[in-house]
Protein backbone atom coordinates (compact mmCIF):
# COMPACT_ATOMS: atom_id res chain seq x y z
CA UNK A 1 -0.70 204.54 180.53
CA UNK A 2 -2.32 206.74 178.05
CA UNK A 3 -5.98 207.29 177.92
CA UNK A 4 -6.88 208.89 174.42
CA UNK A 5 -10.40 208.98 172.88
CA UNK A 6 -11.64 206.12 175.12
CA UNK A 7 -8.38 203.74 174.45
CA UNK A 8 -6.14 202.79 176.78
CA UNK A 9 -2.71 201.84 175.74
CA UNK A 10 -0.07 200.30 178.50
CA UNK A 11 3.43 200.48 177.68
CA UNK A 12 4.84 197.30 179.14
CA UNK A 13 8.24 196.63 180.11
CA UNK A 14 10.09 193.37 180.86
CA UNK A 15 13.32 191.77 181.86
CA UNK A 16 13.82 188.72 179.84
CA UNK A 17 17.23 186.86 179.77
CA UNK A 18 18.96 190.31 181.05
CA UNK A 19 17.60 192.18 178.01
CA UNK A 20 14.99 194.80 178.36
CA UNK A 21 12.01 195.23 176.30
CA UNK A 22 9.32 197.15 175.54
CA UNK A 23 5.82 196.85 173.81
CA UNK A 24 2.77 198.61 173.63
CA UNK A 25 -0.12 196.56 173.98
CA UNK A 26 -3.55 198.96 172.99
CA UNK A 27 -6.53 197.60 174.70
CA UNK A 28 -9.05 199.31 171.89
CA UNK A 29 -12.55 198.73 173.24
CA UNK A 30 -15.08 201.27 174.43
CA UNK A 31 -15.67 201.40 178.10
CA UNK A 32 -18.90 199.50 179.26
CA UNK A 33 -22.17 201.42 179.40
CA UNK A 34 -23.72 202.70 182.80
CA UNK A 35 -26.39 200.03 182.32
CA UNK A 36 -24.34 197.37 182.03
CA UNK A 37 -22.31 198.11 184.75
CA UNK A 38 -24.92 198.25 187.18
CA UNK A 39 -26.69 194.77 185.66
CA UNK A 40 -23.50 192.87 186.71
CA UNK A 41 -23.58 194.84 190.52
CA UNK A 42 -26.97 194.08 190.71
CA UNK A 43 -26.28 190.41 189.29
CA UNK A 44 -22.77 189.80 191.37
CA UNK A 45 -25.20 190.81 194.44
CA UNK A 46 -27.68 188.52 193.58
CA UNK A 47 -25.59 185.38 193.22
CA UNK A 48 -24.03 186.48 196.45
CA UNK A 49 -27.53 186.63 198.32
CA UNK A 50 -28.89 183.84 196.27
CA UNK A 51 -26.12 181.50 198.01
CA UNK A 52 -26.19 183.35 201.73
CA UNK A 53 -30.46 182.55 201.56
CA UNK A 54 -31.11 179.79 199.56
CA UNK A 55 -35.00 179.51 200.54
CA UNK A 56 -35.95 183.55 199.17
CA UNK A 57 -37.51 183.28 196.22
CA UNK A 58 -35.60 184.45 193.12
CA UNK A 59 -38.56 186.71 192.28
CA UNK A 60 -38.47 188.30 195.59
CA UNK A 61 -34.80 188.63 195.71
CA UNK A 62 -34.32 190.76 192.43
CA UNK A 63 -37.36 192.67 192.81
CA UNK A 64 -35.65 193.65 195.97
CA UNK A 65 -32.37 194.02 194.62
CA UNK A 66 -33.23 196.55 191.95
CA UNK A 67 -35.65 198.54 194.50
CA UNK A 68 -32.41 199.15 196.85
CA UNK A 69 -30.20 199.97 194.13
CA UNK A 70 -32.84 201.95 192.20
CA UNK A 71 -32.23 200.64 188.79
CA UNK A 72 -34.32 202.07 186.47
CA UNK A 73 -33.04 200.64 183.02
CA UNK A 74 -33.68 196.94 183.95
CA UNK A 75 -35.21 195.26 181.26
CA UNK A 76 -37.00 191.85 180.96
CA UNK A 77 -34.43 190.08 179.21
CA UNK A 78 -32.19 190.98 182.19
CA UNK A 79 -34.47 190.02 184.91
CA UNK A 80 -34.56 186.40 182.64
CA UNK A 81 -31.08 186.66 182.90
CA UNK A 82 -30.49 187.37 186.83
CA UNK A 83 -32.88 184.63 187.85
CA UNK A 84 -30.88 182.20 185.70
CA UNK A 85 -27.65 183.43 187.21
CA UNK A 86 -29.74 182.84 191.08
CA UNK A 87 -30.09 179.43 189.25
CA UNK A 88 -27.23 178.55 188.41
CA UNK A 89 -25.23 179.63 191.50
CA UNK A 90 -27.12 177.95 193.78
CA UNK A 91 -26.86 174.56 191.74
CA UNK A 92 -23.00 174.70 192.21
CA UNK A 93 -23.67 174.88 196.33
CA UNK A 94 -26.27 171.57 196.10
CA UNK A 95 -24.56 168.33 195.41
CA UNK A 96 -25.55 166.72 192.40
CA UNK A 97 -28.90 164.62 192.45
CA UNK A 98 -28.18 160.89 191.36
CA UNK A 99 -29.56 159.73 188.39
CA UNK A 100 -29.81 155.68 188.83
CA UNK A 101 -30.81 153.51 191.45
CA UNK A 102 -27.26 152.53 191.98
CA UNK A 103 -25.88 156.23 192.20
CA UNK A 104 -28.73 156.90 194.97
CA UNK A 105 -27.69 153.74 196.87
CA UNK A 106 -24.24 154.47 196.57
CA UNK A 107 -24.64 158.42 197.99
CA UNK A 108 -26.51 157.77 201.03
CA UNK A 109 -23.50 156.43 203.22
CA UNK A 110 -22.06 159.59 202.45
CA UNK A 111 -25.03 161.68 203.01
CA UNK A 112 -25.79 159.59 206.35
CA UNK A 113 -22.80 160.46 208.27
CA UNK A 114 -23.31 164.34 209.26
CA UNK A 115 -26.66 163.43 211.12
CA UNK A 116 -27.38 160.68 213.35
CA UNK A 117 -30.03 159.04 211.11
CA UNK A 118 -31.72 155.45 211.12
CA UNK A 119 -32.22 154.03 207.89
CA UNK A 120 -32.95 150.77 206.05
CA UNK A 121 -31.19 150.07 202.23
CA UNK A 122 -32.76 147.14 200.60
CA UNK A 123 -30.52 147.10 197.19
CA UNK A 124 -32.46 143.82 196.28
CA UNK A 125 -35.50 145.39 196.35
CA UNK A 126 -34.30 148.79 196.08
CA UNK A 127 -36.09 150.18 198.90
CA UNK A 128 -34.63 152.91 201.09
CA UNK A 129 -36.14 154.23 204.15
CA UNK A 130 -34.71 157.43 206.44
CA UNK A 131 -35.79 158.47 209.50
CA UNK A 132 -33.85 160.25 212.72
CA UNK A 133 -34.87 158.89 216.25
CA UNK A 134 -36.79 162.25 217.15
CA UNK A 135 -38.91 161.86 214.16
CA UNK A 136 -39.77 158.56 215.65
CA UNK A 137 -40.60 159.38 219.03
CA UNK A 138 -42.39 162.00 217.96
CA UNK A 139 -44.62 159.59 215.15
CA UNK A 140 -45.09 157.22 218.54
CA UNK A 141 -46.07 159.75 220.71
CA UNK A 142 -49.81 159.92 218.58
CA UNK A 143 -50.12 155.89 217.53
CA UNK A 144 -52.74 155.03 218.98
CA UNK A 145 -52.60 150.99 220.03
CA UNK A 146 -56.20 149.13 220.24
């Protein structure tokens, strides 16, 4: 590997068929700058955090984020940018919402059997009702019967 003048070129070699060869492959770009570098730590950290905590507010978690790392060359665009990337990787966590009546009615088995829930789907009518059993003891506990 030879680094020249910020290239890099890799001399590669490979068996193929019993036969040796050899290429140079140059990988001519210049190197990333400081503040880009520390944009995507700051951003790989926030996606990470923005999964681990999913209730902190994405305002709360970058201004946090770039007080520990003391960025100084943050600029707006790039806070836009990390609280879309907070966005975006705590939609691929969440299950898709349903859009239709029928995708809703169809999801809620699924959705219904990691709790112990109590629950009422009227597809006719397209009424559904959940509740858990402590939530009703709890709503009976201050009904008060004349």
């Amino acid at each position: 590997m030879d680094i020249s003048s910020g290239f890099i070129v890799i001399s590669v070699k490979s068996r193929h068929e019993d036969d040796l060869e050899e290429e140079n492959l140059d990988h001519n770009h210049d190197s990333d700058s400081s503040n880009t570098l520390e944009r995507q730590k700051l951003t790989n950290n926030l996606k990470r955090k923005a999964i681990e905590d999913i209730c902190q507010r994405p305002s709360k978690m970058i201004h946090t984020e770039v007080l520990k790392e003391k960025s100084e060359n943050i600029s707006t665009e790039d806070v836009t940018r990390m609280r879309k990337c907070i966005h975006h990787a705590r939609m691929k966590v969440h299950p898709k919402l349903p859009k239709t009546l029928e995708e809703l009615q169809e999801s809620v088995p699924s959705f219904l059997e990691k709790k112990n829930w109590m629950y009422i789907n009227d597809k006719n009518s397209n009424i559904l009702s959940l509740t858990t059993e402590q939530n009703l003891s709890f709503m009976t506990t201050y009904w008060i019967i004349t």
